[in-house]
C-alpha atoms as a PDB file:
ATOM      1  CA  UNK A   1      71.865 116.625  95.814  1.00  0.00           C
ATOM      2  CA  UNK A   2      71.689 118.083  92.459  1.00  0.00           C
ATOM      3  CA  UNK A   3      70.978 114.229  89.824  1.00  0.00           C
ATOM      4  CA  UNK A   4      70.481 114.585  86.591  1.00  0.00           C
ATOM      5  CA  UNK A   5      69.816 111.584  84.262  1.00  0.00           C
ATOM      6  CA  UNK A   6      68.675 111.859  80.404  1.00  0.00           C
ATOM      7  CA  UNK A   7      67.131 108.895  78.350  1.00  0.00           C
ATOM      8  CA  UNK A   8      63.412 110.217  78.121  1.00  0.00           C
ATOM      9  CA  UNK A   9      62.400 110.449  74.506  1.00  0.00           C
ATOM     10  CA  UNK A  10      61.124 113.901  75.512  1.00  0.00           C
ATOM     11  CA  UNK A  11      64.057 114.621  77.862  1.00  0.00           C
ATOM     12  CA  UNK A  12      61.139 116.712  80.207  1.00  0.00           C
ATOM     13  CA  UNK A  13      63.526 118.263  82.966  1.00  0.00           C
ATOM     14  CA  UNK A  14      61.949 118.031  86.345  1.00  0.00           C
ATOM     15  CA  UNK A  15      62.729 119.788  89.264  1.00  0.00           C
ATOM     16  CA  UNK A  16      62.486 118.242  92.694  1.00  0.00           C
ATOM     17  CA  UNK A  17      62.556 120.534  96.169  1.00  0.00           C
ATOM     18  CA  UNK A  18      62.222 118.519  98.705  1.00  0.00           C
ATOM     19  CA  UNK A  19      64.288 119.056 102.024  1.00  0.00           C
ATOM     20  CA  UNK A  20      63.351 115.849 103.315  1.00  0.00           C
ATOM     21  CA  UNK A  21      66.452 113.463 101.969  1.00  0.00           C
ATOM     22  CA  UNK A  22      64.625 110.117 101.958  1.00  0.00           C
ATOM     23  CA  UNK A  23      61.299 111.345 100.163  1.00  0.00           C
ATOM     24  CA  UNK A  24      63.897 113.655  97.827  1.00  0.00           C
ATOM     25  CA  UNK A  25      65.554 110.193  96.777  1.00  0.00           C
ATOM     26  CA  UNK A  26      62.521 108.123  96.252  1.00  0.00           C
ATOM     27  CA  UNK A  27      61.483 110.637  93.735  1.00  0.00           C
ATOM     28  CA  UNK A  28      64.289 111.401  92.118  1.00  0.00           C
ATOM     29  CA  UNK A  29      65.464 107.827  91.496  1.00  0.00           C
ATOM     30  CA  UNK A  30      61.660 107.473  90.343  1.00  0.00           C
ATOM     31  CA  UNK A  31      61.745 109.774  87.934  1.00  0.00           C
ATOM     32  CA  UNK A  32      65.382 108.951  86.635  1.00  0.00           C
ATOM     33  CA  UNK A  33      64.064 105.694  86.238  1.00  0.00           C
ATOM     34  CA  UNK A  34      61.338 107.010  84.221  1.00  0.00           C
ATOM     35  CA  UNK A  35      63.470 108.713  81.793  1.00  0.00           C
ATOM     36  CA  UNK A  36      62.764 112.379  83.301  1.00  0.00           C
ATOM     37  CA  UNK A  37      66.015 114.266  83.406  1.00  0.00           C
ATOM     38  CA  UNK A  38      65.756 115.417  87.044  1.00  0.00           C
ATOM     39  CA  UNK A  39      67.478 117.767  89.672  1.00  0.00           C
ATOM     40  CA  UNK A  40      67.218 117.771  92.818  1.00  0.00           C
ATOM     41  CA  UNK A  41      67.132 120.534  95.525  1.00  0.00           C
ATOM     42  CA  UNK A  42      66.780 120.857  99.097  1.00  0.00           C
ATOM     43  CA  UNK A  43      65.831 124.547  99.571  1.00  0.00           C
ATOM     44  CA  UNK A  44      63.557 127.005  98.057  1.00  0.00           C
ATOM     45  CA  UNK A  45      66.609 129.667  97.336  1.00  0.00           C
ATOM     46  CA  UNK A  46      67.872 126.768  95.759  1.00  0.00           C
ATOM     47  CA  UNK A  47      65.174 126.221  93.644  1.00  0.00           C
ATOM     48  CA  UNK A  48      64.852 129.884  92.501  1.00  0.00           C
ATOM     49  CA  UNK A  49      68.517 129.734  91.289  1.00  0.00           C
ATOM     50  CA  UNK A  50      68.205 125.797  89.331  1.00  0.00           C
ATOM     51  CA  UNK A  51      67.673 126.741  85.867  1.00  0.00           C
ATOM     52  CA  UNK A  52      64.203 126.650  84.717  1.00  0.00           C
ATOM     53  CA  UNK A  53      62.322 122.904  84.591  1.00  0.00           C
ATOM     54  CA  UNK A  54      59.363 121.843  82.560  1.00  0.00           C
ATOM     55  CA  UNK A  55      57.866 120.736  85.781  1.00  0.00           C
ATOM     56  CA  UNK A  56      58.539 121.665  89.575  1.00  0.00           C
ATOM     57  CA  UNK A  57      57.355 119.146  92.211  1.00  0.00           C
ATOM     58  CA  UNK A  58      57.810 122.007  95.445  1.00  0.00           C
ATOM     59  CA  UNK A  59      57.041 120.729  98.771  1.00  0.00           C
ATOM     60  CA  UNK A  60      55.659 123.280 100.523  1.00  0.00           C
ATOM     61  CA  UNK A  61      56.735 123.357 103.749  1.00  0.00           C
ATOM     62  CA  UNK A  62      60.353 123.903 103.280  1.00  0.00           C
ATOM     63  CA  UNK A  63      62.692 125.414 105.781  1.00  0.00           C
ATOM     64  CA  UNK A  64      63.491 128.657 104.015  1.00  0.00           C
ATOM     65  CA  UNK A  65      61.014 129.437 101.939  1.00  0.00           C
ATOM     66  CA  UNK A  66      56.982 128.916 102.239  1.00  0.00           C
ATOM     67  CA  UNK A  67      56.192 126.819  99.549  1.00  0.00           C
ATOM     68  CA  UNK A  68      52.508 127.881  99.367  1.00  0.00           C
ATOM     69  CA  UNK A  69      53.290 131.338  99.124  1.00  0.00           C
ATOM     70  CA  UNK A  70      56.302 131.532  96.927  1.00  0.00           C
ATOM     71  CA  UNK A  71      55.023 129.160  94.411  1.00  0.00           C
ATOM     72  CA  UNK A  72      53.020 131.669  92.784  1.00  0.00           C
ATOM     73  CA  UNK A  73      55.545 134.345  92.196  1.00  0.00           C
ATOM     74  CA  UNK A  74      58.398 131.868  91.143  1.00  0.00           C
ATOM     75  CA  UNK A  75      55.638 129.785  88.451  1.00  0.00           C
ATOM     76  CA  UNK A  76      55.795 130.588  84.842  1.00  0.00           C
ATOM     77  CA  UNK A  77      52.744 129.508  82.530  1.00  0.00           C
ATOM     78  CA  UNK A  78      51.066 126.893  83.752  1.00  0.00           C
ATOM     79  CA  UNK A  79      50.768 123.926  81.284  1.00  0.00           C
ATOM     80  CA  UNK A  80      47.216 121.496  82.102  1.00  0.00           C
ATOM     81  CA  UNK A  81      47.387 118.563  79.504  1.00  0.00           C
ATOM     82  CA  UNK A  82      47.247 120.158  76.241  1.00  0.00           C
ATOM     83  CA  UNK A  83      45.730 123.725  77.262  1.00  0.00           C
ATOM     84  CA  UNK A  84      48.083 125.918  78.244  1.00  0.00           C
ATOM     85  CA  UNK A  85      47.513 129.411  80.572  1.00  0.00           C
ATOM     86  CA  UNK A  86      48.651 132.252  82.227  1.00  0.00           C
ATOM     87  CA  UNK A  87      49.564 131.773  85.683  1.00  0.00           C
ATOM     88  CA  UNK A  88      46.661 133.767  87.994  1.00  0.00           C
ATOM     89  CA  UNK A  89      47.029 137.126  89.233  1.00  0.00           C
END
């Protein structure tokens, strides 16, 4: 289900996982309609092997992979607003 659409003045690259289909849709085609330039995965493994977003929106209960657990690892920085930090731990 990989979608990607451009258009955004920023051209931000998002990064759905979602391995329900019908919630993966709604978002993408939200975003795409946004401007976002989105892809759109159904697995964790999948996920890890997308190239890197500016922003990841990871469900966390996904078949392969617990969400929770392997956000952590997989995160780079994390970017609040304008202030930007190291990822914890």
């Amino acid at each position: 289900m990989s979608t990607q659409a451009g258009g955004g003045a920023e051209e931000t690259r998002v990064l759905v996982v979602e391995d329900d289909r019908g919630i993966a849709e709604s978002l993408v085609r939200g975003l795409r309609q946004a401007g976002y330039a989105v892809e759109g995965v159904r697995t964790g493994h999948a996920a890890l092997a997308a190239p890197s977003p500016d922003v990841v929106l990871l469900d966390l209960g996904l078949p392969d992979i617990d969400g929770g657990r392997g956000a952590p690892e997989a995160a780079g920085p994390v970017r609040c607003g304008d202030h930007r930090r190291d990822r914890p731990g």
